[in-house]
C-alpha atoms as a PDB file:
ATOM      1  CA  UNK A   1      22.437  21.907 -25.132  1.00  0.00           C
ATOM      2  CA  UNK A   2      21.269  21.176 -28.751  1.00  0.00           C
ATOM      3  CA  UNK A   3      22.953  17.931 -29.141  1.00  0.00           C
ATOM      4  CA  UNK A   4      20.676  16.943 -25.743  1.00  0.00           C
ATOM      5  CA  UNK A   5      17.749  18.642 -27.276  1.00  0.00           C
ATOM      6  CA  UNK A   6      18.224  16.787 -30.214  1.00  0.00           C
ATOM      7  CA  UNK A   7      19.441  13.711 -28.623  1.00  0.00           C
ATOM      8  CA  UNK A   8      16.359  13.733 -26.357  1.00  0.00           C
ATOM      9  CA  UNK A   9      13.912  14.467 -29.088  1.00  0.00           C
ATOM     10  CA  UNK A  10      14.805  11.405 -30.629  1.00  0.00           C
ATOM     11  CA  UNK A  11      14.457   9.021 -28.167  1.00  0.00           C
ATOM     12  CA  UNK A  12      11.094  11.274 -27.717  1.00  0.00           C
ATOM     13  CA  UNK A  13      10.199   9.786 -31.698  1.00  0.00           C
ATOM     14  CA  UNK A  14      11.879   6.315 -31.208  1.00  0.00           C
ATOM     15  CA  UNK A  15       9.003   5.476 -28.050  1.00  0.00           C
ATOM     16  CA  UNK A  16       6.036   6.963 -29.765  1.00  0.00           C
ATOM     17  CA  UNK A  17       6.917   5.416 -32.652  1.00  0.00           C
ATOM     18  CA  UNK A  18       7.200   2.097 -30.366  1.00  0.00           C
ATOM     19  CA  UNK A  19       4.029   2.810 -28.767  1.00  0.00           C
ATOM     20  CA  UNK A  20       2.069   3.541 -31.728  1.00  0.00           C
ATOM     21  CA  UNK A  21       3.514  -0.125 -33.789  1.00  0.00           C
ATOM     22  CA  UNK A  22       2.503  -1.432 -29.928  1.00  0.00           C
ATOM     23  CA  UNK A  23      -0.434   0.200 -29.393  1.00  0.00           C
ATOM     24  CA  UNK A  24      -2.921  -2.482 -28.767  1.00  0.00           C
ATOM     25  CA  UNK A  25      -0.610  -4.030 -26.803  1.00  0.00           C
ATOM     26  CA  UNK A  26      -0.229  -1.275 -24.555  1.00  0.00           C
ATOM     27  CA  UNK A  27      -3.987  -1.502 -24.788  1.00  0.00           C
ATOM     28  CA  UNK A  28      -4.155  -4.704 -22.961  1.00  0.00           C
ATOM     29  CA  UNK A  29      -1.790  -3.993 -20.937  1.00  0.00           C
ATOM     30  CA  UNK A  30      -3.842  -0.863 -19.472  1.00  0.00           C
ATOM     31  CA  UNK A  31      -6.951  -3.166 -18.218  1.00  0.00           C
ATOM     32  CA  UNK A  32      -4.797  -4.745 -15.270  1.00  0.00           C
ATOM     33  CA  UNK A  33      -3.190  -1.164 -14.572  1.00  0.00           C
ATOM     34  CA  UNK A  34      -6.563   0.278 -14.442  1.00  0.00           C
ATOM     35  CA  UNK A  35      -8.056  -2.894 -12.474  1.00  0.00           C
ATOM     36  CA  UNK A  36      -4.651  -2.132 -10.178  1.00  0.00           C
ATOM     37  CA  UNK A  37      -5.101   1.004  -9.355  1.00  0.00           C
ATOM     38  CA  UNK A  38      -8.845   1.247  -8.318  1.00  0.00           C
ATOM     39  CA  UNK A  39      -8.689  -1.723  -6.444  1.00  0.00           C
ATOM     40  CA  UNK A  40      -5.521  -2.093  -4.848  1.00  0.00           C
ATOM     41  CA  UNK A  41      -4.500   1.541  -4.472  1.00  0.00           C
ATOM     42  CA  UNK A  42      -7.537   3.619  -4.048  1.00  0.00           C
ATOM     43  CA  UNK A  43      -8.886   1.724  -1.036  1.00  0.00           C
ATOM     44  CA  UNK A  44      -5.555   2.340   0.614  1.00  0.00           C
ATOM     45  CA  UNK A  45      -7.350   5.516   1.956  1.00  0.00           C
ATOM     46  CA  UNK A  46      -9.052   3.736   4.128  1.00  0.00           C
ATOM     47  CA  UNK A  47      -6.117   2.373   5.966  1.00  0.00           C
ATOM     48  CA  UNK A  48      -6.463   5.589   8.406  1.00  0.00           C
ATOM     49  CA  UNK A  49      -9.450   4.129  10.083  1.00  0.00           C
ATOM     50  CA  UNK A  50      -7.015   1.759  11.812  1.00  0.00           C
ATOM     51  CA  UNK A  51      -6.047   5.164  13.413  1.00  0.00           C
ATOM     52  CA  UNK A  52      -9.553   5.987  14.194  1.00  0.00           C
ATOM     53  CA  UNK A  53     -12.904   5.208  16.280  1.00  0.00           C
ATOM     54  CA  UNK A  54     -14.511   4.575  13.309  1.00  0.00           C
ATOM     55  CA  UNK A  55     -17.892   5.530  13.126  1.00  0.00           C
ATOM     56  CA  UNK A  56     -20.251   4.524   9.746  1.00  0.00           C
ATOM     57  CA  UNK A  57     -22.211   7.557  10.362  1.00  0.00           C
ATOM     58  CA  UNK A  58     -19.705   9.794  10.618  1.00  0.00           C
ATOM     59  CA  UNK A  59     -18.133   8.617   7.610  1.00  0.00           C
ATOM     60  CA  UNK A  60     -13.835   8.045   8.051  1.00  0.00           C
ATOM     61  CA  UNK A  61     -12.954  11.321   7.814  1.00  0.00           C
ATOM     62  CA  UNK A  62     -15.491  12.500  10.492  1.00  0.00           C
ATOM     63  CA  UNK A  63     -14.339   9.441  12.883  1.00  0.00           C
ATOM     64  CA  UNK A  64     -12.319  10.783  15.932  1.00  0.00           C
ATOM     65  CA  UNK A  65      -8.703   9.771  16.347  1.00  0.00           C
ATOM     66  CA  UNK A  66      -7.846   6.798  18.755  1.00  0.00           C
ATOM     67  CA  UNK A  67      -4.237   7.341  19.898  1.00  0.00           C
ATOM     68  CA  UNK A  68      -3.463   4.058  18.513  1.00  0.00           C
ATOM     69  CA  UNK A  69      -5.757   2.813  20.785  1.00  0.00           C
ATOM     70  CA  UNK A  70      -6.222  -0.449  18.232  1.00  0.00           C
ATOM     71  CA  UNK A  71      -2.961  -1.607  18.018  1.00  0.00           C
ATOM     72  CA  UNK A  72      -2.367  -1.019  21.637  1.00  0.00           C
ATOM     73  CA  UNK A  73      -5.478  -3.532  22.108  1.00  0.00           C
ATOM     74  CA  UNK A  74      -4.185  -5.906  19.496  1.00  0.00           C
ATOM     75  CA  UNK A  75      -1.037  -6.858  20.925  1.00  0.00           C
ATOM     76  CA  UNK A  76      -2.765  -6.412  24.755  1.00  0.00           C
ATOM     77  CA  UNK A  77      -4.811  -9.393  24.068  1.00  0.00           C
ATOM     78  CA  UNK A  78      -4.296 -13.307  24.695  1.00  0.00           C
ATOM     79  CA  UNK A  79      -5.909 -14.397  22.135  1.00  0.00           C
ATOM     80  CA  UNK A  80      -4.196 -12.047  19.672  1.00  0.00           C
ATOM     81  CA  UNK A  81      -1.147 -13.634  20.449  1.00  0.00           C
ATOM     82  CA  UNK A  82      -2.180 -17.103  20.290  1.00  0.00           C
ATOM     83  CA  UNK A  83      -3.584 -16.150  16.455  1.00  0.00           C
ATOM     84  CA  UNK A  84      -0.053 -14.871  15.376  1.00  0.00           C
ATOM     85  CA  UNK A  85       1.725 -18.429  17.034  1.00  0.00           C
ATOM     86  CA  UNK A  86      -1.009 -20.170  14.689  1.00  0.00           C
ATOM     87  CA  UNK A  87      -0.036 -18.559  11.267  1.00  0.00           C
ATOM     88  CA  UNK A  88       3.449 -18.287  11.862  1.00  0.00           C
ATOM     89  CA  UNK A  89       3.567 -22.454  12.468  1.00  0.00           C
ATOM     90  CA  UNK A  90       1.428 -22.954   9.805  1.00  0.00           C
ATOM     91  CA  UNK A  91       3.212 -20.624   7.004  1.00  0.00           C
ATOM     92  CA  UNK A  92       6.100 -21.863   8.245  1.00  0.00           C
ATOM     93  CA  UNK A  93       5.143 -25.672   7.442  1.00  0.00           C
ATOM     94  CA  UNK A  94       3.831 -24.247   4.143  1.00  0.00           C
ATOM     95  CA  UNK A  95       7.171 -23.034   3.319  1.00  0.00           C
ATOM     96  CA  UNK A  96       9.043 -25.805   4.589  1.00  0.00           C
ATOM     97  CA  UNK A  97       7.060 -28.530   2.725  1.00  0.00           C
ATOM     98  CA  UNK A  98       4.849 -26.387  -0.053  1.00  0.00           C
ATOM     99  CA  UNK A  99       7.935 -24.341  -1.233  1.00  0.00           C
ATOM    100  CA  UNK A 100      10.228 -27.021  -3.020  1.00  0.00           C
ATOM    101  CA  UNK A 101       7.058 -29.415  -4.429  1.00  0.00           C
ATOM    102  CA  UNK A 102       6.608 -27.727  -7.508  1.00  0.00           C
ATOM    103  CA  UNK A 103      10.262 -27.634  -7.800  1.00  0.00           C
ATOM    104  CA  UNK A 104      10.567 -31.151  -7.622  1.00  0.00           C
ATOM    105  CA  UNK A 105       7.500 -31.500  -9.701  1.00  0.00           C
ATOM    106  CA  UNK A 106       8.844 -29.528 -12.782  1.00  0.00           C
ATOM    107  CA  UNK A 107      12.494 -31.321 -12.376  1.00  0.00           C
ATOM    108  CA  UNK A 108      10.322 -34.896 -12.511  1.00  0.00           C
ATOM    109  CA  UNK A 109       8.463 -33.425 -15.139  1.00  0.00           C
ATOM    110  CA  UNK A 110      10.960 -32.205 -17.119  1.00  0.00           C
ATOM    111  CA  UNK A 111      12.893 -35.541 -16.946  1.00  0.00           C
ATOM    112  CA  UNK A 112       9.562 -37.144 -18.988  1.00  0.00           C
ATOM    113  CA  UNK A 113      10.609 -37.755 -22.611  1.00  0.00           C
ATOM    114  CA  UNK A 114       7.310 -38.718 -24.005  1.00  0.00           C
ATOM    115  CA  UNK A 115       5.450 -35.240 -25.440  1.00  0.00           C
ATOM    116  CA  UNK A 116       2.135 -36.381 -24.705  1.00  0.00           C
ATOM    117  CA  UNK A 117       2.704 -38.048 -21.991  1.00  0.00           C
ATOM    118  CA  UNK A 118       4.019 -34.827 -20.402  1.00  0.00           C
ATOM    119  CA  UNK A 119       1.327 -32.737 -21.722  1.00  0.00           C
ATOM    120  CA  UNK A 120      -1.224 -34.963 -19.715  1.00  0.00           C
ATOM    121  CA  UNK A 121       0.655 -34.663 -16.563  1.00  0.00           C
ATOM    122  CA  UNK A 122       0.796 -31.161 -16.976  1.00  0.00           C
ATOM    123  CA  UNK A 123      -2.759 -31.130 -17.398  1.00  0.00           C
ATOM    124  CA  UNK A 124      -3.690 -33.159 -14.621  1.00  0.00           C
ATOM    125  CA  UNK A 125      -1.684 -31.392 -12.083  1.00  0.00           C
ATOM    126  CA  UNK A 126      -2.649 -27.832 -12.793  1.00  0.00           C
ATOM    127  CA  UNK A 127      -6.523 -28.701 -12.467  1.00  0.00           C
ATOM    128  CA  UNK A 128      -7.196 -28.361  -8.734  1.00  0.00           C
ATOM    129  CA  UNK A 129      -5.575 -24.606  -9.103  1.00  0.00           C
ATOM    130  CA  UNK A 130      -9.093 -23.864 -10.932  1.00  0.00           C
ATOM    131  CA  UNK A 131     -10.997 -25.335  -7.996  1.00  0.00           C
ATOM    132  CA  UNK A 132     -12.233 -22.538  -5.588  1.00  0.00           C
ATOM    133  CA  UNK A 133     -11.719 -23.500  -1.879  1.00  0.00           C
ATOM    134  CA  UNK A 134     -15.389 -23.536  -1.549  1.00  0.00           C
ATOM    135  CA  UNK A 135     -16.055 -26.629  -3.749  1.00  0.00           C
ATOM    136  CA  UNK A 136     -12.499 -28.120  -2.601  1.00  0.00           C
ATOM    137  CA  UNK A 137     -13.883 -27.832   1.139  1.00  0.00           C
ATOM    138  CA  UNK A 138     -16.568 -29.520   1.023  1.00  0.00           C
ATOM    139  CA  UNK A 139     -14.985 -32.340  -1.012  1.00  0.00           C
ATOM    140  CA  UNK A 140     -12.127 -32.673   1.961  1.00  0.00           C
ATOM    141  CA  UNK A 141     -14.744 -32.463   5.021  1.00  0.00           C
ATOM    142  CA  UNK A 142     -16.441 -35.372   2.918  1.00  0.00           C
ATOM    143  CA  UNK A 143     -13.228 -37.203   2.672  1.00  0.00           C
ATOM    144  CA  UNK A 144     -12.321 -37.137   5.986  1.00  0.00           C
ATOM    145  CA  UNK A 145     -15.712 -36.988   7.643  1.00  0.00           C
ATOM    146  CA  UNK A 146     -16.285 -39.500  10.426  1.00  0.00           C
ATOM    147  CA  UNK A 147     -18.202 -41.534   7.494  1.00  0.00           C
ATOM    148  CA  UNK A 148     -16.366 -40.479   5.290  1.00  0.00           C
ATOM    149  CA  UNK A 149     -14.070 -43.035   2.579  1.00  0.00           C
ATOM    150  CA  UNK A 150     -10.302 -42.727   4.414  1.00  0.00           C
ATOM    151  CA  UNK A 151     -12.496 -43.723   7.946  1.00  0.00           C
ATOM    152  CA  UNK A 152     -14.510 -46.320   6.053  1.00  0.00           C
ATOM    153  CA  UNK A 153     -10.570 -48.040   4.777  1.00  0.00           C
ATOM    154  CA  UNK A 154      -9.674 -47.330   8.424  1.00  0.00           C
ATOM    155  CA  UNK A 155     -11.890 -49.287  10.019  1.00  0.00           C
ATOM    156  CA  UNK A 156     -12.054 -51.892   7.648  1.00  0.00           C
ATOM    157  CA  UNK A 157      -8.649 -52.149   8.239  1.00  0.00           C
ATOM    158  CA  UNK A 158      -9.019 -52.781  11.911  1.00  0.00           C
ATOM    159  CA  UNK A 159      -8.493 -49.536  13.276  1.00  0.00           C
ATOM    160  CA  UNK A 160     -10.594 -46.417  14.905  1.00  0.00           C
ATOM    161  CA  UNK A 161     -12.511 -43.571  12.999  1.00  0.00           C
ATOM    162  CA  UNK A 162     -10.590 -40.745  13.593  1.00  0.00           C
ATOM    163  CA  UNK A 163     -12.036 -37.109  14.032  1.00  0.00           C
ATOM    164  CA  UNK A 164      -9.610 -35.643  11.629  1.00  0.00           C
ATOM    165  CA  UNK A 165     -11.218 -32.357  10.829  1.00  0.00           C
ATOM    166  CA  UNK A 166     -12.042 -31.747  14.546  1.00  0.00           C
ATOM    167  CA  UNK A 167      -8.638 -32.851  15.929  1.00  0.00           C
ATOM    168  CA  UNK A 168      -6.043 -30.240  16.593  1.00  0.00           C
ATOM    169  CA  UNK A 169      -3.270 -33.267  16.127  1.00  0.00           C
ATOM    170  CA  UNK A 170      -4.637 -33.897  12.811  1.00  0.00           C
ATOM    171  CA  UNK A 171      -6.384 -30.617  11.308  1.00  0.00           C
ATOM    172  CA  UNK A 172      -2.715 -28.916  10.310  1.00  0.00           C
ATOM    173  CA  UNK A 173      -1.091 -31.345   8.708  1.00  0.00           C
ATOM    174  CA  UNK A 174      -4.436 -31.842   6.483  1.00  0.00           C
ATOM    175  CA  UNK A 175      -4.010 -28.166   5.668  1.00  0.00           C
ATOM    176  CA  UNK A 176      -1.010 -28.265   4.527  1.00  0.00           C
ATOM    177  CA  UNK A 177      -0.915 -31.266   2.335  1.00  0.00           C
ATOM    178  CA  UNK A 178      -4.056 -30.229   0.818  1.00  0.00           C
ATOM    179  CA  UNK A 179      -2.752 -27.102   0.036  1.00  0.00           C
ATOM    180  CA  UNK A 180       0.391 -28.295  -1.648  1.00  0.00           C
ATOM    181  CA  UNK A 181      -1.721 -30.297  -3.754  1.00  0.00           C
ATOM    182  CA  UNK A 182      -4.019 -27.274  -4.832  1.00  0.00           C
ATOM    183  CA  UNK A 183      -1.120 -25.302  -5.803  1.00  0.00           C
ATOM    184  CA  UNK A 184       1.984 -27.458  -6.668  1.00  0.00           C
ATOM    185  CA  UNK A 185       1.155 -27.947 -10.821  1.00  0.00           C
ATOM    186  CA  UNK A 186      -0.321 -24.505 -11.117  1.00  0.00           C
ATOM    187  CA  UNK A 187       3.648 -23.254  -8.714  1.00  0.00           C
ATOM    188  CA  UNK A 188       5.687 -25.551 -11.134  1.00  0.00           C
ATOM    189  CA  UNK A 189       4.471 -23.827 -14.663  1.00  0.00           C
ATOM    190  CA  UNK A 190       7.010 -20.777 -13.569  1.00  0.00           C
ATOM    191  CA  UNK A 191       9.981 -23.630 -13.211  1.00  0.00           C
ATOM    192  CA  UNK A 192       9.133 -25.607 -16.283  1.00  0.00           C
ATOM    193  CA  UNK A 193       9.088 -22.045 -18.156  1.00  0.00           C
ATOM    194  CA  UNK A 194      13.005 -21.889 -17.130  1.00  0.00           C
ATOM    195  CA  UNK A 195      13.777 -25.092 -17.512  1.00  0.00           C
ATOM    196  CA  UNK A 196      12.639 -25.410 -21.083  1.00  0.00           C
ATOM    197  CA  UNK A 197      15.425 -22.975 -21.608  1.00  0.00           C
ATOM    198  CA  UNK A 198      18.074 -24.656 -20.148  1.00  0.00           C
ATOM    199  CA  UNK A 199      20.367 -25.615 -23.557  1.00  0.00           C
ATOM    200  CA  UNK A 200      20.205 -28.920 -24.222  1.00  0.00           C
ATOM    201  CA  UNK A 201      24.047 -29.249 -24.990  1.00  0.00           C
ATOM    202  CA  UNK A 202      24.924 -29.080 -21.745  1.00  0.00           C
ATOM    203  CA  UNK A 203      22.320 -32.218 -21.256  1.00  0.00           C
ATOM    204  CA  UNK A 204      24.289 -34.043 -24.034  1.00  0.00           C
ATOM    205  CA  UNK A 205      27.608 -33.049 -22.762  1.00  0.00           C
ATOM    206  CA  UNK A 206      26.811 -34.943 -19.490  1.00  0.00           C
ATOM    207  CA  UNK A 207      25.259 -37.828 -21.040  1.00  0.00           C
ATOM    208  CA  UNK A 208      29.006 -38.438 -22.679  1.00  0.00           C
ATOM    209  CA  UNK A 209      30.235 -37.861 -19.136  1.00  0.00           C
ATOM    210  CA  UNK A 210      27.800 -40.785 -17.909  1.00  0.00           C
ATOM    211  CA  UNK A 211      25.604 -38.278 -15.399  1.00  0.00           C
ATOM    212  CA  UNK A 212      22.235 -40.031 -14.061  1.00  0.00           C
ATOM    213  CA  UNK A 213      19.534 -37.907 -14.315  1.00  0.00           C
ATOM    214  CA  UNK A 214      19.788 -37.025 -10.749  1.00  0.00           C
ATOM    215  CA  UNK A 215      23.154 -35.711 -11.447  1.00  0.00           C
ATOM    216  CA  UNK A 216      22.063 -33.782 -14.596  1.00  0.00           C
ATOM    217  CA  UNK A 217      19.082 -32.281 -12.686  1.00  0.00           C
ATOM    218  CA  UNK A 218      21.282 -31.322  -9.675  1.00  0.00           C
ATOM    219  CA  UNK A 219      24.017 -29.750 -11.191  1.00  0.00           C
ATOM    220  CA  UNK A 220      22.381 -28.715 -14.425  1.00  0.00           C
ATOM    221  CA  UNK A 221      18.609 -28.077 -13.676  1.00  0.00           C
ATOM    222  CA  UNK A 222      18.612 -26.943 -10.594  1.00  0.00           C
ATOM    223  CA  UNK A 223      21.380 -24.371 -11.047  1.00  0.00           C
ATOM    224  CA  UNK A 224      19.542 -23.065 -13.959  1.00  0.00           C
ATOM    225  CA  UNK A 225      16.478 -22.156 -11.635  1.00  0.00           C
ATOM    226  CA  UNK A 226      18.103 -21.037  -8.760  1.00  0.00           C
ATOM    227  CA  UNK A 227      17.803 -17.013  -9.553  1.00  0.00           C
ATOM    228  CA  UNK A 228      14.248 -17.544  -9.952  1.00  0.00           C
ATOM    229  CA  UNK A 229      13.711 -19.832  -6.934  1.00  0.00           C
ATOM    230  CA  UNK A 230      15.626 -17.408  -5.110  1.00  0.00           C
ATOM    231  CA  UNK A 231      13.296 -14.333  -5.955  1.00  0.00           C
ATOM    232  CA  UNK A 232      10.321 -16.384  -5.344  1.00  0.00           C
ATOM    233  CA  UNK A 233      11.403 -17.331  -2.452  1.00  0.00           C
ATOM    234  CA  UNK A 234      11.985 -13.384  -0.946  1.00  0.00           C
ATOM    235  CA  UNK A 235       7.789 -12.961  -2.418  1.00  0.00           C
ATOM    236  CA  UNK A 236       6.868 -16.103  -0.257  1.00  0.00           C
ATOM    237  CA  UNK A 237       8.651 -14.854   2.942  1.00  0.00           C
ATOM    238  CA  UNK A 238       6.717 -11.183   2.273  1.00  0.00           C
ATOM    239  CA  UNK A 239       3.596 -13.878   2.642  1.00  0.00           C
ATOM    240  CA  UNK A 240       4.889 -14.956   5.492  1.00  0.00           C
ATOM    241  CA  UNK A 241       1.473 -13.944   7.651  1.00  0.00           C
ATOM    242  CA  UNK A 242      -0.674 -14.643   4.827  1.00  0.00           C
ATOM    243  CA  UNK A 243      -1.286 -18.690   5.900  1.00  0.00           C
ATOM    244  CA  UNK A 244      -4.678 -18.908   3.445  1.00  0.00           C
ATOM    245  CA  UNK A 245      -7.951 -17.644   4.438  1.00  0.00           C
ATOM    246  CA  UNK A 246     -10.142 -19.576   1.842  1.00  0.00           C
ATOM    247  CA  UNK A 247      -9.016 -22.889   2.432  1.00  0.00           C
ATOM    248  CA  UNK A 248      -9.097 -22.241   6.431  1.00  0.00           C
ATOM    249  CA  UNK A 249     -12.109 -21.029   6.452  1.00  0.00           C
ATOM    250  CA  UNK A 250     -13.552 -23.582   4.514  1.00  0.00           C
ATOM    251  CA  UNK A 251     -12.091 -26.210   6.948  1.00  0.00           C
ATOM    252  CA  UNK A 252     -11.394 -25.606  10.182  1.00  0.00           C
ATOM    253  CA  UNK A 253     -14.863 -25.233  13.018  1.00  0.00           C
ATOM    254  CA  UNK A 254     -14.508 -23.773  16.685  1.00  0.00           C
ATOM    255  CA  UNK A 255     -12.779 -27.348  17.691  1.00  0.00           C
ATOM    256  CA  UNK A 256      -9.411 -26.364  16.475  1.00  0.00           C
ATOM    257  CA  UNK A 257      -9.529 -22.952  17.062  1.00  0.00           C
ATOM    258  CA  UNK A 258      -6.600 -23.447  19.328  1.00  0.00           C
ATOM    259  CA  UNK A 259      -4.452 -24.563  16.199  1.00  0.00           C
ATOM    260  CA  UNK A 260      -5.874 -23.260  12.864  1.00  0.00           C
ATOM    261  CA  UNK A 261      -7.207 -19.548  14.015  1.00  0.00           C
ATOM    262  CA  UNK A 262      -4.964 -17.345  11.922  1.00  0.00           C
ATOM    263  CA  UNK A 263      -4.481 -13.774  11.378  1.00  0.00           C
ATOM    264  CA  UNK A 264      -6.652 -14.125   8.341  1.00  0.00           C
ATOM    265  CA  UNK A 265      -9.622 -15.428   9.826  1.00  0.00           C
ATOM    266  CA  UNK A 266      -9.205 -13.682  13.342  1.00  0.00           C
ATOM    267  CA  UNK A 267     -10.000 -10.436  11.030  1.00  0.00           C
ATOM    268  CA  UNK A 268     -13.163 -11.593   9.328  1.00  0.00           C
ATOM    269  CA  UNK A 269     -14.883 -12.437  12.671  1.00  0.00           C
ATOM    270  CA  UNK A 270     -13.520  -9.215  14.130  1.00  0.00           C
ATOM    271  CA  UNK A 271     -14.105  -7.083  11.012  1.00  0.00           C
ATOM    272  CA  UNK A 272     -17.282  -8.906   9.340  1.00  0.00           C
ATOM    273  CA  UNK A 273     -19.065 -10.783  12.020  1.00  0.00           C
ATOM    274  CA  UNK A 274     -18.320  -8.541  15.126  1.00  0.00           C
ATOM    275  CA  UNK A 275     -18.807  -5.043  12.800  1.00  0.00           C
ATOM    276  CA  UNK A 276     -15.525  -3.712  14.460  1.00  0.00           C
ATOM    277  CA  UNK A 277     -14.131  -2.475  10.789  1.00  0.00           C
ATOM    278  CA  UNK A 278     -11.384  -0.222  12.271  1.00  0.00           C
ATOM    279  CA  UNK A 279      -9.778  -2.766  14.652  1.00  0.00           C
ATOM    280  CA  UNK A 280      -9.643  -5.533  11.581  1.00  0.00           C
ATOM    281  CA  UNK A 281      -7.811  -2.994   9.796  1.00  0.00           C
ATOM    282  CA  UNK A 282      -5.295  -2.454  12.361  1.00  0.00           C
ATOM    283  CA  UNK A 283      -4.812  -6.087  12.289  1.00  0.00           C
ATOM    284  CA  UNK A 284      -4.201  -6.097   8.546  1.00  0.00           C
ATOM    285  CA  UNK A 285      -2.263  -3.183   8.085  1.00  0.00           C
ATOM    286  CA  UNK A 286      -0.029  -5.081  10.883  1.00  0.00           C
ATOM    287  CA  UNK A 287       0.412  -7.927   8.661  1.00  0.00           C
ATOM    288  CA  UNK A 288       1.054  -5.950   5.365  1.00  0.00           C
ATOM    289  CA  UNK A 289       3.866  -3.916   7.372  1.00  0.00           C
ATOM    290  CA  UNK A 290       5.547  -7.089   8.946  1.00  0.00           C
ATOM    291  CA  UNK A 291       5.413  -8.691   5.459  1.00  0.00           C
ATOM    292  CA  UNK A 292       7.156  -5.405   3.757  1.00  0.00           C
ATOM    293  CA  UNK A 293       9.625  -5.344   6.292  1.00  0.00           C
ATOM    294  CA  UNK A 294      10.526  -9.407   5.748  1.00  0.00           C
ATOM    295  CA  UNK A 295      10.834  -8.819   2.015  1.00  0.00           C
ATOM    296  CA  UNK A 296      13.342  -5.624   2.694  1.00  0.00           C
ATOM    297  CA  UNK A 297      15.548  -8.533   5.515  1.00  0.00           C
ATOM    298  CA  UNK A 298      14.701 -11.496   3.200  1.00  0.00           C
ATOM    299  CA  UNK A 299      16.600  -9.323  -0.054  1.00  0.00           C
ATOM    300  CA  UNK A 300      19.203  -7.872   1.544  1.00  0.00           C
ATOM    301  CA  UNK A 301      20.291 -11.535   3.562  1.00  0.00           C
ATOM    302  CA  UNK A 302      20.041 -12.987  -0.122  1.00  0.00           C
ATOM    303  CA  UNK A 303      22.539 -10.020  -1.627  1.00  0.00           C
ATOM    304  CA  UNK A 304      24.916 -10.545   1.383  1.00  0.00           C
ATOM    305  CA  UNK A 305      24.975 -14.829   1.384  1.00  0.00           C
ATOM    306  CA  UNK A 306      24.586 -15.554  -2.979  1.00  0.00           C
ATOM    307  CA  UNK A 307      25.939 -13.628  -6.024  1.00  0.00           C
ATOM    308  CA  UNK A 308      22.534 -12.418  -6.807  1.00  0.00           C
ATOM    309  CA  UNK A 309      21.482  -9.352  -7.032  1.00  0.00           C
ATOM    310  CA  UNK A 310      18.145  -9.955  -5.462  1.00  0.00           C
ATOM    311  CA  UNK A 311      14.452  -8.440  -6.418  1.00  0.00           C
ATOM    312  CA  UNK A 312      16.656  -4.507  -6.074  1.00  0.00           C
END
C-alpha cells in the first residue's frame, strides 16, 4: 500500500510538473474546450423539446409532454420521406465522387518535384475552402444563369440555354461537383500531412526496381494512408444525413424541391420559417441518432473486414 502511495504520488509530481513546463499550452488548449462545452454540450438540454408541445411562453420545462407525437408525425408524412430519399442520394454521390478527390489530389500533388511549384498548387486549391457558401452561391447562380457565361459558350456553340439551376436533371450533379471543388485542397492537407512522412527509401528502393510513379503511389503511397483514409472514412459515413445546408440553401429554389430538399433544409423551413421549434428538433435529433448508430456499424464492419483497429 505504500509502494502504490508512493508510486502514485509520483506520477501525481511527474503531470504537474508536465502541466506547469506546459502550461500555456494547456492554456490554449482550454479556449476550444470551453467554446466546446457551452456550445455544443449545454444546448443539448434542449433536445427534450423534441419530446414536448413546446410552448415559448411556457418556457421547455413548462411545455407538456407529446407522447412522441413528433416523431410519430415525421415519419407519417409524404413529404418527410421524400426529404430523407433526397439526402441519402445526394450524400451518397458526395461520398462516392467527393471522398477519394483529395486523395487523388495529395497523391498528384505529392508526385510534384518542384518546391514552389507545389507550394502554389497548394495554395490555389485550398482557397475556395475560405469562401462562405453565401459569396460562392451567388457566383454559381451567375455562372449558370440562363445569361449566364457556360449558356453564352452554349449557344454560341450551336446549342440551347439550359435551365441548369432550375432543372432537377441538372441541379444535383452541379451540387456535387461544386462541392468537391470547395472542399477537395482544404480535404487533401490531412493526406499530404501523411504522406510527407512516408520514408523516402522506400521511394528510392523502387526507383532501382524500375516502379512508375503509379506503381510507387499504389503500393507505396496509398498503403501509407490507408489507416487514416479508413478512419475518415467511418467520420464521413456518421455524416451520412448531413448532405450540406449552406451550399443547398444557397442554390437550390422551389423548382427542384423534388430533388435537392434535404433533411437540412426541410428543418429550417419547419423550425425557422414555420416557428414549429420542437418538431425541427425531432427531425435533428433523428439525424444525429442515425448518424451515431452508422459510425458504431461503419467501425465495427471495418474491425471485422481490415487489420485495423478502427476509431475504438
Amino acid at each position: 500500500m505504500i509502494k502504490f502511495g508512493v508510486r502514485t504520488d509520483s506520477i501525481w509530481r511527474d503531470n504537474l510538473g508536465r502541466i506547469k513546463k506546459l502550461r500555456f499550452l494547456y492554456l490554449l488548449l482550454l479556449i476550444p474546450v470551453v467554446h466546446v462545452f457551452i456550445f455544443n454540450y449545454i444546448p443539448m438540454y434542449g433536445v427534450i423539446i423534441a419530446f414536448k408541445d413546446f410552448n415559448i411562453s411556457k418556457g421547455i420545462i413548462g411545455s407538456e409532454w407529446n407522447d412522441f407525437m413528433h416523431f410519430r408525425v415525421m415519419f407519417s408524412m409524404p413529404g418527410f420521406l421524400r426529404v430523407l430519399k433526397n439526402t441519402l442520394i445526394i450524400s451518397f454521390l458526395r461520398i462516392l465522387f467527393g471522398f477519394p478527390a483529395p486523395i487523388i489530389l495529395a497523391l498528384l500533388i505529392n508526385e510534384i518535384k518542384n518546391t514552389k511549384y507545389k507550394k502554389i498548387v497548394q495554395s490555389v486549391s485550398y482557397l475556395p475552402n475560405f469562401m462562405a457558401w453565401t459569396v460562392l452561391g451567388g457566383i454559381f447562380i451567375a455562372l449558370f444563369s440562363i445569361t449566364g457565361p457556360i449558356n453564352y459558350i452554349i449557344t454560341l456553340l450551336g446549342g440551347e440555354s439550359i435551365y441548369f439551376l432550375t432543372s432537377t436533371i441538372y441541379f444535383v450533379p452541379i451540387l456535387v461537383l461544386t462541392g468537391i471543388w470547395q472542399s477537395i485542397g482544404y480535404s487533401s492537407i490531412i493526406y499530404l500531412a501523411a504522406l510527407s512522412s512516408v520514408n523516402m527509401d522506400l521511394y528510392d528502393s523502387a526507383d532501382v526496381d524500375g516502379a512508375s510513379r503509379l506503381r510507387k503511389a499504389l503500393s507505396i503511397s496509398l498503403p501509407a494512408i490507408a489507416p487514416l483514409t479508413l478512419i475518415l472514412f467511418i467520420l464521413t459515413i456518421s455524416g451520412i444525413l448531413s448532405a450540406g445546408f449552406d451550399q443547398i440553401y444557397n442554390l437550390y429554389n422551389p423548382m427542384v424541391y423534388p430533388v435537392a430538399d434535404v433533411i437540412d433544409t426541410y428543418v429550417y423551413r419547419a423550425g425557422i420559417e414555420e416557428l414549429r421549434y420542437d418538431f425541427s428538433t425531432a427531425v435533428g435529433l433523428f439525424k444525429n441518432i442515425v448518424g451515431v448508430i452508422l459510425i458504431i456499424l461503419t467501425n465495427m464492419f471495418a474491425k471485422r473486414v481490415t487489420d485495423s483497429e478502427g476509431i475504438w
